[in-house]
C-alpha atoms as a PDB file:
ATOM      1  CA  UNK A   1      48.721 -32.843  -3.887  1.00  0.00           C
ATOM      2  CA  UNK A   2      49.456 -36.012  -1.866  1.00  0.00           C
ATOM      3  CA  UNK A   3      50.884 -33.878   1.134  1.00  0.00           C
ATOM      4  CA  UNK A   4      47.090 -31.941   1.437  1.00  0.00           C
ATOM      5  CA  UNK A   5      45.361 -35.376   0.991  1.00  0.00           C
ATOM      6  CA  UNK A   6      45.169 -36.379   4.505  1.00  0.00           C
ATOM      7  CA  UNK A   7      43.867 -32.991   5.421  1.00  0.00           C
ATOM      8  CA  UNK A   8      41.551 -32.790   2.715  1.00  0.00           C
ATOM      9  CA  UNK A   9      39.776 -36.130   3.848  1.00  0.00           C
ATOM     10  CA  UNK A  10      39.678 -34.774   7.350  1.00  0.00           C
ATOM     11  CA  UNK A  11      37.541 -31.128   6.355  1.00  0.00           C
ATOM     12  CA  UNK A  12      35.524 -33.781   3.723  1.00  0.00           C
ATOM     13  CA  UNK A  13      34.882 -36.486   7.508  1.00  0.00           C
ATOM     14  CA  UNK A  14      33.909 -32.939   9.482  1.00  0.00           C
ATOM     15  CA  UNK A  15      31.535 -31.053   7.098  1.00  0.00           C
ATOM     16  CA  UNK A  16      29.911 -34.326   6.437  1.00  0.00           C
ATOM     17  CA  UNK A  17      29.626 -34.987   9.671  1.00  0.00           C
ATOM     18  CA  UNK A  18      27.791 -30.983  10.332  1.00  0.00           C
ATOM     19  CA  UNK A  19      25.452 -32.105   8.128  1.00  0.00           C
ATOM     20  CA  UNK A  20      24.515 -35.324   9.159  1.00  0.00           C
ATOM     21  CA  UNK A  21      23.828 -33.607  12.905  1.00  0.00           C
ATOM     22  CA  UNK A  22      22.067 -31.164  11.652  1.00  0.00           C
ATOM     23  CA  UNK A  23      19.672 -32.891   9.674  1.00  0.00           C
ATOM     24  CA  UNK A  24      19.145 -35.437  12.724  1.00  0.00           C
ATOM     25  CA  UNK A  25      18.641 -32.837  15.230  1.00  0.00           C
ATOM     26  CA  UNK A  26      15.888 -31.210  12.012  1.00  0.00           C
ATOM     27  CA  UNK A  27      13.885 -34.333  12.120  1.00  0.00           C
ATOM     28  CA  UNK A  28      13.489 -35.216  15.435  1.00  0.00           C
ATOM     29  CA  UNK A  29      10.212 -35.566  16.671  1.00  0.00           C
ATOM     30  CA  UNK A  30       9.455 -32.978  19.506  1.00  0.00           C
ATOM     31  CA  UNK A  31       5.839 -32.804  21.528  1.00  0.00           C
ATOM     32  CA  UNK A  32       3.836 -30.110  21.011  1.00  0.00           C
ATOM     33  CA  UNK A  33       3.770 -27.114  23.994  1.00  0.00           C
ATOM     34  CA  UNK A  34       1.085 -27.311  26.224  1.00  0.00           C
ATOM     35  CA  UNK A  35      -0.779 -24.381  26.709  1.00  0.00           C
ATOM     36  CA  UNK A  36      -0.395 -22.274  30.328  1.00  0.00           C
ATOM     37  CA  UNK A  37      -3.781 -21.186  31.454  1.00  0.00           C
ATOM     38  CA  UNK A  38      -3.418 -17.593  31.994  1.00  0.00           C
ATOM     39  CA  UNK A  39      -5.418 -16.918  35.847  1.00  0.00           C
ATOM     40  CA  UNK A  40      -8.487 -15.578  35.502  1.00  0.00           C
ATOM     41  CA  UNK A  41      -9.060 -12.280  38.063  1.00  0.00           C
ATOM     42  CA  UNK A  42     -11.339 -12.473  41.257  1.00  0.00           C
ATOM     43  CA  UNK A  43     -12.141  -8.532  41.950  1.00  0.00           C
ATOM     44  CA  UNK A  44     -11.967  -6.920  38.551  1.00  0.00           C
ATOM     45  CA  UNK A  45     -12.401  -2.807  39.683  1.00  0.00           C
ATOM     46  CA  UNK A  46     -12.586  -0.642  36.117  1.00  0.00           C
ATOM     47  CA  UNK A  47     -11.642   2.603  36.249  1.00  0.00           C
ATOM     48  CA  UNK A  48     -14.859   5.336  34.994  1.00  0.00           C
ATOM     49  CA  UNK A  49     -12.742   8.427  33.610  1.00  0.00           C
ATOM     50  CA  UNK A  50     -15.885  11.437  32.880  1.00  0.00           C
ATOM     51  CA  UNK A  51     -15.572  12.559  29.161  1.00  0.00           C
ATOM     52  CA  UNK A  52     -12.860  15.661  28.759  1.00  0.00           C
ATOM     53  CA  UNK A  53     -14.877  19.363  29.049  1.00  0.00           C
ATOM     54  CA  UNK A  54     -13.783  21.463  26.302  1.00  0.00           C
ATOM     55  CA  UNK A  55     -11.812  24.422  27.591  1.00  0.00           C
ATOM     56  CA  UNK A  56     -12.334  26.836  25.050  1.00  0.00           C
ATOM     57  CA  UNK A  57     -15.257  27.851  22.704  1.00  0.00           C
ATOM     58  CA  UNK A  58     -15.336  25.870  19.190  1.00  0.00           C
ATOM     59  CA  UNK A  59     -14.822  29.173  16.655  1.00  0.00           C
ATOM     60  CA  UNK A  60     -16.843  29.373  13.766  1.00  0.00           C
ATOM     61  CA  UNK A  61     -15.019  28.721  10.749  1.00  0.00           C
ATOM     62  CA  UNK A  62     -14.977  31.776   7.671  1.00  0.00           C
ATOM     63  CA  UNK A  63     -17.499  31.010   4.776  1.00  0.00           C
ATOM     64  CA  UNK A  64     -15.338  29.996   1.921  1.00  0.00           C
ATOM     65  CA  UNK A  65     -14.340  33.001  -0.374  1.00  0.00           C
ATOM     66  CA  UNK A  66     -15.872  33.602  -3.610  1.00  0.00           C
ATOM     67  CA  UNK A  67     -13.904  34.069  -6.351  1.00  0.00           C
ATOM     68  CA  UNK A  68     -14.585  36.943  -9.248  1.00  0.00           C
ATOM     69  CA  UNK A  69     -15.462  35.390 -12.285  1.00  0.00           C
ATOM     70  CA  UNK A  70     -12.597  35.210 -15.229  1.00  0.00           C
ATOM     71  CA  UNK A  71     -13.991  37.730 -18.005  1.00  0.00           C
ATOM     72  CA  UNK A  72     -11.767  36.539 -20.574  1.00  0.00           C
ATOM     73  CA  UNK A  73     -13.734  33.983 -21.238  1.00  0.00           C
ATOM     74  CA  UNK A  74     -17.171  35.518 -20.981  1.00  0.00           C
ATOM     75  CA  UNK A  75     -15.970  38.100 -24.136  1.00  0.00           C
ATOM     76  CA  UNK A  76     -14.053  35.348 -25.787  1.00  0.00           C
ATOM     77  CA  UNK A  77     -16.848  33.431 -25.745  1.00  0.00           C
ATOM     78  CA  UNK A  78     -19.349  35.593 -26.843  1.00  0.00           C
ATOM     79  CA  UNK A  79     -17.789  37.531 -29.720  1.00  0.00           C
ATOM     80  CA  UNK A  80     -19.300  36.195 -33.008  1.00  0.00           C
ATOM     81  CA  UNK A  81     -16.465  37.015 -35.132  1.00  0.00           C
ATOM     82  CA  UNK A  82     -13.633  35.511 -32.990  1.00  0.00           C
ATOM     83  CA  UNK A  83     -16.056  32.416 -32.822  1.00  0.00           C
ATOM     84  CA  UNK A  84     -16.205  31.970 -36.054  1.00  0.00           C
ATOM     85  CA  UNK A  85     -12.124  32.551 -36.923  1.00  0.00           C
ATOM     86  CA  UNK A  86     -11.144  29.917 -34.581  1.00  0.00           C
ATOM     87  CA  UNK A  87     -14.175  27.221 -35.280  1.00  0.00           C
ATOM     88  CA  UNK A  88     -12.894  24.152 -36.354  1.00  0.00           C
ATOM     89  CA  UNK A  89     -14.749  22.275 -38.810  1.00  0.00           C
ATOM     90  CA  UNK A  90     -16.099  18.687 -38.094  1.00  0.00           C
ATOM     91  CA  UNK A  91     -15.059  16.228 -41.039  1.00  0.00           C
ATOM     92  CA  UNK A  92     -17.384  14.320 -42.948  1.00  0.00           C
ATOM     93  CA  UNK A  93     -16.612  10.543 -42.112  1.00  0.00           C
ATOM     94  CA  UNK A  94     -17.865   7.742 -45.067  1.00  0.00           C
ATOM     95  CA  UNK A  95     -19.249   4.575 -43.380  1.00  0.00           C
ATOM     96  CA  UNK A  96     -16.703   1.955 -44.215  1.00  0.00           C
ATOM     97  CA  UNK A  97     -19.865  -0.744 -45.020  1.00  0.00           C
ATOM     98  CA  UNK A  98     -21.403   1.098 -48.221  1.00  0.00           C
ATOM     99  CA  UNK A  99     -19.919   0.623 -51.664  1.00  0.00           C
ATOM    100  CA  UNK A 100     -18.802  -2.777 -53.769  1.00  0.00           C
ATOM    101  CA  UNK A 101     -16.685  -4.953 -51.152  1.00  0.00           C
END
């Protein structure tokens, strides 16, 4: 250990010493940048482009298509009998505030 002493104490000297510089060089003071007027033109020509001509004719876009109506449902829905096999039942819910408590 003795014989990596000397070199030890030298890395310790130099790291110490980064630091030090760098936090001096962090808290110096530096003025603030002025700003640089930017030149303001003389003769200021804008060019007038005329608005773009269509080349071709706008087509006319297809009415949307209608759709057949589902029948399934229509006779499904209508049918007495298979209304009444697959009716479900509402359930009779009690008020929970009537009674003794």
């Amino acid at each position: 250990m003795n014989r990596f002493l000397p070199y030890f104490k030298f890395a310790f000297t130099a790291a110490l010493s980064v630091v030090a510089v760098g936090l001096m060089a962090g808290c110096g003071s530096t003025s603030p940048p002025t700003p640089i007027p930017l030149p303001t033109p003389e003769n200021v020509q804008v060019a007038v482009v005329p608005p773009a001509t269509p080349t071709t004719a706008p087509t006319p876009t297809p009415p949307p298509a209608v759709l057949a109506p589902d029948d399934g449902c229509v006779t499904c829905h209508t049918d007495q009998a298979m209304l009444q096999e697959t009716a479900k039942e509402e359930e009779v819910v009690e008020p929970l505030s009537e009674g003794e408590g």
